[in-house]
C-alpha atoms as a PDB file:
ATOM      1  CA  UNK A   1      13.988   2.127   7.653  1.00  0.00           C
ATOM      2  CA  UNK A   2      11.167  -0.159   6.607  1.00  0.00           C
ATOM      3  CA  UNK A   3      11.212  -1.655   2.843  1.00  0.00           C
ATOM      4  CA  UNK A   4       7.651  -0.716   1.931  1.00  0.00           C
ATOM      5  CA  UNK A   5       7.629  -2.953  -1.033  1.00  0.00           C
ATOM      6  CA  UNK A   6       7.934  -6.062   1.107  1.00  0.00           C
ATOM      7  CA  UNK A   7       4.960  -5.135   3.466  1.00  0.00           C
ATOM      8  CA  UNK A   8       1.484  -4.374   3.127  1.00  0.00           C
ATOM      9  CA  UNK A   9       1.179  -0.821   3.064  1.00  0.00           C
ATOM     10  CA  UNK A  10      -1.939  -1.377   5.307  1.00  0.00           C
ATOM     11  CA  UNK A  11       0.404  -2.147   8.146  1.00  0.00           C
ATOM     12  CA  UNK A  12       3.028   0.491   7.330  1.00  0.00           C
ATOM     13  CA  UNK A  13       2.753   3.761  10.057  1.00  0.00           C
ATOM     14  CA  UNK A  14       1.969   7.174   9.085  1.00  0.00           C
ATOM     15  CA  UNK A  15       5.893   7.892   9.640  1.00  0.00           C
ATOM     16  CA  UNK A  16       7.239   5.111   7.261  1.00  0.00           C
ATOM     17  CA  UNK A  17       4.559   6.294   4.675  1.00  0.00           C
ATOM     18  CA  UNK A  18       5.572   9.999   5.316  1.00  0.00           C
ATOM     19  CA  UNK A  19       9.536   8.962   4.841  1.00  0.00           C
ATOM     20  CA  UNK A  20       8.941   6.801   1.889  1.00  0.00           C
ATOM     21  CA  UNK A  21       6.406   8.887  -0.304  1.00  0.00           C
ATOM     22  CA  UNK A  22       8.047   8.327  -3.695  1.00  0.00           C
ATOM     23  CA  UNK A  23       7.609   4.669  -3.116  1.00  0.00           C
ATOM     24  CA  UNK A  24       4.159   5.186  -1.988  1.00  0.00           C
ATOM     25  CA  UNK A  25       3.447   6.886  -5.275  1.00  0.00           C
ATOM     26  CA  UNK A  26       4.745   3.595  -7.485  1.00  0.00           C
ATOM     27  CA  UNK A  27       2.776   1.450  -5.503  1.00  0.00           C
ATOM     28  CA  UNK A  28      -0.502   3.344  -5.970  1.00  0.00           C
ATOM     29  CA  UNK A  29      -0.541   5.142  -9.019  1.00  0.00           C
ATOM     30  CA  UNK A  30      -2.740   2.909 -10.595  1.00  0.00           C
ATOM     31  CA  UNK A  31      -4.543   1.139  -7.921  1.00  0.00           C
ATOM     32  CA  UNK A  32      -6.310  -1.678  -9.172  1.00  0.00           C
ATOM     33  CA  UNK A  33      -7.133  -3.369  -6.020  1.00  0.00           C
ATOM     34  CA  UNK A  34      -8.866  -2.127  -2.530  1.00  0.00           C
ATOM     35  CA  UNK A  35      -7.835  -2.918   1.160  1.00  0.00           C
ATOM     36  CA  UNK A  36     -11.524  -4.250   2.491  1.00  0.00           C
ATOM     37  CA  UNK A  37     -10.139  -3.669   5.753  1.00  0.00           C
ATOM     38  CA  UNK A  38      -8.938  -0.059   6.099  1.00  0.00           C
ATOM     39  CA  UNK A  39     -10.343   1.068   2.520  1.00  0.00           C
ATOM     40  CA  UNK A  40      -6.520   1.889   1.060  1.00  0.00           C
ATOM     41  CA  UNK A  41      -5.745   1.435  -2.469  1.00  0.00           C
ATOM     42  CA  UNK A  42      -2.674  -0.528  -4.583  1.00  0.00           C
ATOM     43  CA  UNK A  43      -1.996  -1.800  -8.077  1.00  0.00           C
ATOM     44  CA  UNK A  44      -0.993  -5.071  -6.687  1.00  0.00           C
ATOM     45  CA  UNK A  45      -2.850  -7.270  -4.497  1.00  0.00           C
ATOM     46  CA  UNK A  46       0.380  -8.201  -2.470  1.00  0.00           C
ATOM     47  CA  UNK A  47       0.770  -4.293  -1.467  1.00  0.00           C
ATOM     48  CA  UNK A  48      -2.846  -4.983   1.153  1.00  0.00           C
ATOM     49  CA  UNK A  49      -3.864  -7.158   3.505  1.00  0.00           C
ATOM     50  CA  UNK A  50      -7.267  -7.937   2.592  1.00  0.00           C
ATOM     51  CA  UNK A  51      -7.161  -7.026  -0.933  1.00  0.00           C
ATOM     52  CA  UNK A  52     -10.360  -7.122  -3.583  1.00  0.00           C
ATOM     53  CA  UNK A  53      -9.995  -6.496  -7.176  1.00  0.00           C
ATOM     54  CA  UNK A  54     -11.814  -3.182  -8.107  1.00  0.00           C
END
């Protein structure tokens, strides 16, 4: 199993997001940043790969 927490979750596949949901949920609860690649959300910028504050 992949850590999510050490990887963009822009890169992670629908089956590691699927198996790790409760992680997911930390990570985007309160998203304060935007992927400008693939449009997903995070509170931290390290969480995307082409984050922009929001």
């Amino acid at each position: 199993m992949i850590d999510i927490m050490k990887k963009p979750i822009c890169k992670l596949s629908k089956s590691d997001l699927r198996d790790k949901l409760e992680e997911l949920a930390s990570i985007v609860s309160s998203p304060q940043y935007l992927c400008a690649k693939c449009g997903r959300a995070a509170n931290k910028k390290r969480n995307l790969c082409k984050s922009i504050e929001i």
